[in-house]
N, C-alpha and C. Protein backbone atom coordinates (compact mmCIF):
# COMPACT_ATOMS: atom_id res chain seq x y z
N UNK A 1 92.42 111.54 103.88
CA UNK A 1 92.26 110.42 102.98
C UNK A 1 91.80 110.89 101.60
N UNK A 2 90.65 112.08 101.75
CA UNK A 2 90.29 112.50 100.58
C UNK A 2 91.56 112.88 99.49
N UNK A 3 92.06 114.02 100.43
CA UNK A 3 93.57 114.34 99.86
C UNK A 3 94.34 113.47 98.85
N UNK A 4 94.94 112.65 99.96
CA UNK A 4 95.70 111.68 99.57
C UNK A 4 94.78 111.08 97.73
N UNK A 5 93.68 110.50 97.99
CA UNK A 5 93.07 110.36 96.50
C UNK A 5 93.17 110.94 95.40
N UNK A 6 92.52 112.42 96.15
CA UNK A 6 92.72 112.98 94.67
C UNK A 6 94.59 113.68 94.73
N UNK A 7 95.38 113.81 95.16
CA UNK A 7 96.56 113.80 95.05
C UNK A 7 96.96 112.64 94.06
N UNK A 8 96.64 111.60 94.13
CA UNK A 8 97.37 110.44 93.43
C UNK A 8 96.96 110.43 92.50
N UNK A 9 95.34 111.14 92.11
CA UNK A 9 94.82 111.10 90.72
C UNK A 9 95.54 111.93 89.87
N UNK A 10 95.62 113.33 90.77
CA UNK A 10 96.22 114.04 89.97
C UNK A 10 97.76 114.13 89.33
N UNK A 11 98.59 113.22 90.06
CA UNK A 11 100.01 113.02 90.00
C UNK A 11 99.94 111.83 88.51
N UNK A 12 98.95 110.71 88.97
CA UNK A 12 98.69 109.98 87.76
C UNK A 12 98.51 110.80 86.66
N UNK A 13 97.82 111.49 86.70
CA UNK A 13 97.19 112.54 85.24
C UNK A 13 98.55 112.87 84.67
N UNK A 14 99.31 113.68 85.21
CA UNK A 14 100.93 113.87 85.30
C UNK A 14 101.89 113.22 84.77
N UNK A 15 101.67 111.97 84.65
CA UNK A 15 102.64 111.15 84.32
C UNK A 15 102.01 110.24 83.30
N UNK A 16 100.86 110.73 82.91
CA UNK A 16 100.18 110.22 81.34
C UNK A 16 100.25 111.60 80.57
N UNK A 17 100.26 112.50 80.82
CA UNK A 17 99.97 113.54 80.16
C UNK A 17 101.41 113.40 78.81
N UNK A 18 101.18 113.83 77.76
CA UNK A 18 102.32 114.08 76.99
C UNK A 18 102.89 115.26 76.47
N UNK A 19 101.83 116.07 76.71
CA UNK A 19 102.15 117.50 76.24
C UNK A 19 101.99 118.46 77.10
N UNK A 20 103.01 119.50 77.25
CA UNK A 20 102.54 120.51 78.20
C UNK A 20 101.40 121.62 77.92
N UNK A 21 101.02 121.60 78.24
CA UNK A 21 99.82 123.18 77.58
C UNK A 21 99.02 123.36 79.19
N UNK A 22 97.94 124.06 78.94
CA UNK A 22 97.17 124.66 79.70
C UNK A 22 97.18 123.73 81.04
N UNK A 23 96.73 122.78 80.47
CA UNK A 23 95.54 121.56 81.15
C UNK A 23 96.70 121.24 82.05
N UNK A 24 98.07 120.87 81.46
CA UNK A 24 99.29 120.23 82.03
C UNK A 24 99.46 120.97 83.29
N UNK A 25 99.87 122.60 83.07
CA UNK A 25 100.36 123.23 83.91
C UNK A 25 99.22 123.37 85.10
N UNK A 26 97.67 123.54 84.98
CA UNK A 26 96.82 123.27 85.87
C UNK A 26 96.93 122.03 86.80
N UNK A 27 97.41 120.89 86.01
CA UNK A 27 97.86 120.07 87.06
C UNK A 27 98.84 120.19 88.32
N UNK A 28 100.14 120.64 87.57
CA UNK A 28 101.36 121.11 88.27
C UNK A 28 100.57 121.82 89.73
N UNK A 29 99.93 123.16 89.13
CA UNK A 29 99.85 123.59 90.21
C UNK A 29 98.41 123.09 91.54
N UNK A 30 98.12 121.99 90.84
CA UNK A 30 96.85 121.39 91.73
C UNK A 30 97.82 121.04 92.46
N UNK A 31 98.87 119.65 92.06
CA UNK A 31 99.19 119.14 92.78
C UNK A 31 100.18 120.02 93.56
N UNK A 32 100.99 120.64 93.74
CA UNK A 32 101.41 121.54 94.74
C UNK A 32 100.71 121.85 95.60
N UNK A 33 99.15 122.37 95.48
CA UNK A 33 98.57 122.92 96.57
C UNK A 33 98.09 121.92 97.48
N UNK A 34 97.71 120.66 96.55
CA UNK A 34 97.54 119.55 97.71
C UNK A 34 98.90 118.71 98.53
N UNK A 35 99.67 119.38 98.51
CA UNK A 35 100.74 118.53 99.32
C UNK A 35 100.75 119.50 100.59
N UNK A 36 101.05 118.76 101.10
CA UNK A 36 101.47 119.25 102.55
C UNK A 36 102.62 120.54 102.51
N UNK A 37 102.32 121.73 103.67
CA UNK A 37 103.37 122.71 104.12
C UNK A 37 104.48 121.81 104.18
N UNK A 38 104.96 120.87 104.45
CA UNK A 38 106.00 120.34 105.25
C UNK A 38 106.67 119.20 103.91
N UNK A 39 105.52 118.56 102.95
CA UNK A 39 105.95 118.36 101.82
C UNK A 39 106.34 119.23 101.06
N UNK A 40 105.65 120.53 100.67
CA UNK A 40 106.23 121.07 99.37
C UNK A 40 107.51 121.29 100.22
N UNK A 41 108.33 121.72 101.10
CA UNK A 41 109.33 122.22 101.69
C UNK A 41 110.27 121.42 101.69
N UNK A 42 110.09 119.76 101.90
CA UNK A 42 110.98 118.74 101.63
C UNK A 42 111.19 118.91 99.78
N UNK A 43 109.98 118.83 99.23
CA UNK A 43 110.40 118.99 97.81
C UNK A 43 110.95 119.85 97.06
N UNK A 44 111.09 120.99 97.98
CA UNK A 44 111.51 122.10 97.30
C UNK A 44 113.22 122.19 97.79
N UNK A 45 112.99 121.16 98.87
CA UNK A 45 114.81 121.55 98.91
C UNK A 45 115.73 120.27 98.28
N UNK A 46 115.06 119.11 97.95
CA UNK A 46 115.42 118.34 97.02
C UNK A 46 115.49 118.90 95.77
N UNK A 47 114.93 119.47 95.19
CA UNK A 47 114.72 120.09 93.96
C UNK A 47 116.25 120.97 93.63
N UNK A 48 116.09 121.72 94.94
CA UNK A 48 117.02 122.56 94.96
C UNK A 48 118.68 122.60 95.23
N UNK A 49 118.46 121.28 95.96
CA UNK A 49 120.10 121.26 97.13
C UNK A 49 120.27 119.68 96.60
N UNK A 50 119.37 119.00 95.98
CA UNK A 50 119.72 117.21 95.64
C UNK A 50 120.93 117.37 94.72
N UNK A 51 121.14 116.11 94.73
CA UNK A 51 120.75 114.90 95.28
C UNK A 51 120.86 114.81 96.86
N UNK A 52 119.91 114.45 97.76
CA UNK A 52 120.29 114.69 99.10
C UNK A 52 120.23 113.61 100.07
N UNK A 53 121.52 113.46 100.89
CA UNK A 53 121.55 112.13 101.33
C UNK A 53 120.02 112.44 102.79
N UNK A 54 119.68 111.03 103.05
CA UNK A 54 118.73 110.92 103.77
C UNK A 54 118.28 111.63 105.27
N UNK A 55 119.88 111.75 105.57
CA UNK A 55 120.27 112.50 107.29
C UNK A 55 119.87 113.74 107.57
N UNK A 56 120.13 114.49 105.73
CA UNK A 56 119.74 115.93 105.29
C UNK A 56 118.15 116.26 105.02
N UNK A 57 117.25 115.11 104.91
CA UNK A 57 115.72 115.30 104.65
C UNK A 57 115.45 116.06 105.77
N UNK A 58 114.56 116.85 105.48
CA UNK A 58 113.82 117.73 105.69
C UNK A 58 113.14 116.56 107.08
N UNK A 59 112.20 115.94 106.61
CA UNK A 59 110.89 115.02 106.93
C UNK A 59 111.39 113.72 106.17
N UNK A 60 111.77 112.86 107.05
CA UNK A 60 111.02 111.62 106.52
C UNK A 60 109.59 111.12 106.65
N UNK A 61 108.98 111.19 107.10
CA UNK A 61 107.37 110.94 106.88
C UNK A 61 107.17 111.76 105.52
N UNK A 62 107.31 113.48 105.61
CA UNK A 62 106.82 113.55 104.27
C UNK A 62 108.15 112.89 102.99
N UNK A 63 109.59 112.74 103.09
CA UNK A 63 110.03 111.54 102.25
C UNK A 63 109.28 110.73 101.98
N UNK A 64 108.90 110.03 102.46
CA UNK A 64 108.31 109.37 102.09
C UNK A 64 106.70 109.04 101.24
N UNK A 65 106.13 109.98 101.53
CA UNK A 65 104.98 110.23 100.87
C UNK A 65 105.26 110.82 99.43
N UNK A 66 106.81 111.35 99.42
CA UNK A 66 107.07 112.02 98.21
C UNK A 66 107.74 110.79 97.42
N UNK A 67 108.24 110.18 98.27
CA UNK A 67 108.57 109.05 97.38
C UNK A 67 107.37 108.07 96.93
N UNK A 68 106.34 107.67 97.72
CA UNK A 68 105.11 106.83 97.35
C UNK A 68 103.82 107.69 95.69
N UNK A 69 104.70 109.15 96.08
CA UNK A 69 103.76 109.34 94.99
C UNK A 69 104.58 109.48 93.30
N UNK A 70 105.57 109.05 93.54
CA UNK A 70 107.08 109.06 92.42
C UNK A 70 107.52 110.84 92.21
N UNK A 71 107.45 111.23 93.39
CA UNK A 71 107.65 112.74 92.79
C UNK A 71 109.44 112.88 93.16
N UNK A 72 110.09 111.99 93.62
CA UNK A 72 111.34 111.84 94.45
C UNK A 72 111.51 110.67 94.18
N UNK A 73 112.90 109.78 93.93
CA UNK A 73 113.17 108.51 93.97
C UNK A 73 114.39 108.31 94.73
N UNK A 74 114.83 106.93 95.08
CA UNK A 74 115.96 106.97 95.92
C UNK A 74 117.26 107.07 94.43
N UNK A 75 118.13 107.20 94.62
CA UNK A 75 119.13 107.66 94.16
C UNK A 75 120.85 106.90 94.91
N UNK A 76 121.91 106.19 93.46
CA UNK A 76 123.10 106.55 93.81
C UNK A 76 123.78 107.81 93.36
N UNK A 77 124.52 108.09 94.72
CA UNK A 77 125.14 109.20 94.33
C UNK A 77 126.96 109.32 94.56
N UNK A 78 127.63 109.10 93.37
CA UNK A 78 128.94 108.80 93.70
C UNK A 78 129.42 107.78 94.42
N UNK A 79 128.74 106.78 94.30
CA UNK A 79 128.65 105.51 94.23
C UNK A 79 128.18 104.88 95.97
N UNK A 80 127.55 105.72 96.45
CA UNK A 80 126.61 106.17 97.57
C UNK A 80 125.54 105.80 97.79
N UNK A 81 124.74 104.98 98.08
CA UNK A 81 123.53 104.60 98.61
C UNK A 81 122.90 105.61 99.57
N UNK A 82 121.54 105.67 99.66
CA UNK A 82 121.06 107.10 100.53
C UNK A 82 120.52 107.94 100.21
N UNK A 83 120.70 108.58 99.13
CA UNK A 83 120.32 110.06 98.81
C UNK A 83 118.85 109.86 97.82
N UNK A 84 118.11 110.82 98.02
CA UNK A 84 117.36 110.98 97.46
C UNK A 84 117.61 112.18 96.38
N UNK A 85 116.32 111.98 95.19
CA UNK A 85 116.66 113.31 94.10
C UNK A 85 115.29 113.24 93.72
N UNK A 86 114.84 114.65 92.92
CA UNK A 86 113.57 114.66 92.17
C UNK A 86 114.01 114.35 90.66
N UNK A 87 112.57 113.26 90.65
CA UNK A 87 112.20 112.93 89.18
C UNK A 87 111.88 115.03 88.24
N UNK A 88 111.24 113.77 87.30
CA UNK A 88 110.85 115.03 86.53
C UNK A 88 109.72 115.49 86.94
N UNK A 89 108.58 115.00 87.40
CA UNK A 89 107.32 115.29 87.77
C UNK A 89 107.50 116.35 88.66
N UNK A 90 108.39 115.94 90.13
CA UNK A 90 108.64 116.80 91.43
C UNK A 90 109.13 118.15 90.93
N UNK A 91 110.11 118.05 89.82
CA UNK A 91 111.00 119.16 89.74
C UNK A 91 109.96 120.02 88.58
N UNK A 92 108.90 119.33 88.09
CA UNK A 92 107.73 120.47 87.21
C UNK A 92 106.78 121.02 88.49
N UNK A 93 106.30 119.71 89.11
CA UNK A 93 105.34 121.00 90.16
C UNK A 93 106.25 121.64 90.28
N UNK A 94 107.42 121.92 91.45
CA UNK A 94 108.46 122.55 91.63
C UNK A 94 108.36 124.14 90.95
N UNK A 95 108.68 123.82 89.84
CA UNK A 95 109.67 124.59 88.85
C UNK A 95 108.28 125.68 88.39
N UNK A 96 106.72 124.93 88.20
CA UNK A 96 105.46 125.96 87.98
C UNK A 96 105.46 126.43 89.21
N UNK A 97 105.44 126.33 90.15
CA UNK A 97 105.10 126.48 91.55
C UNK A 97 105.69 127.75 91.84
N UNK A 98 107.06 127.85 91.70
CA UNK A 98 107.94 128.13 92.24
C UNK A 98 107.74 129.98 91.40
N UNK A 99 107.53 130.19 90.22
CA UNK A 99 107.18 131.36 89.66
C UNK A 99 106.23 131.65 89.98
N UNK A 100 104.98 130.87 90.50
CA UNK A 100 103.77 131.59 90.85
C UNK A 100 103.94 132.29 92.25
N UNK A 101 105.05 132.70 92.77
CA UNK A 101 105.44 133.88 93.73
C UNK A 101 104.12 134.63 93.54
């Protein structure tokens, strides 16, 4: 529950923020570390393989949590109902995340 809180604070921060710098990218990678093994993995293959129809999720439970926190939205795709894709938020944790190899 704690999680979940400060997860949403920090995703909020995210989506007020206007500029990228230090502070920004510290977010990015907060919120990555607070998501779930099984979330970042749904998000990372949306990121990667989206727009992706629903059959192809990873997790729907974590879908869905990725969708409740706007890091993923539902999506048409080729005139397709179903698929999910990452916003911009998902695809920045993502995209900081993803170099900190």
């Amino acid at each position: 529950m704690i999680r979940d809180q400060l997860l949403r604070i920090v995703i909020d921060a995210l989506h007020h923020e206007k500029h990228k710098d230090d502070e920004y990218d510290l977010f990015l990678r907060l919120a990555w570390d607070l998501l779930s093994k099984g979330e970042q993995a749904t998000l990372r293959a949306i990121v990667l393989e989206g727009p992706t129809w629903d059959g192809d999720v990873l997790s729907k439970s974590c879908r869905d949590t990725l969708l409740d926190l706007e890091l993923i939205f539902k999506v048409i795709n080729k005139n397709e109902s179903g698929y999910q894709a990452a916003g911009y938020i998902g695809g920045a944790i993502y995209k900081e995340n993803d170099t900190r190899k």
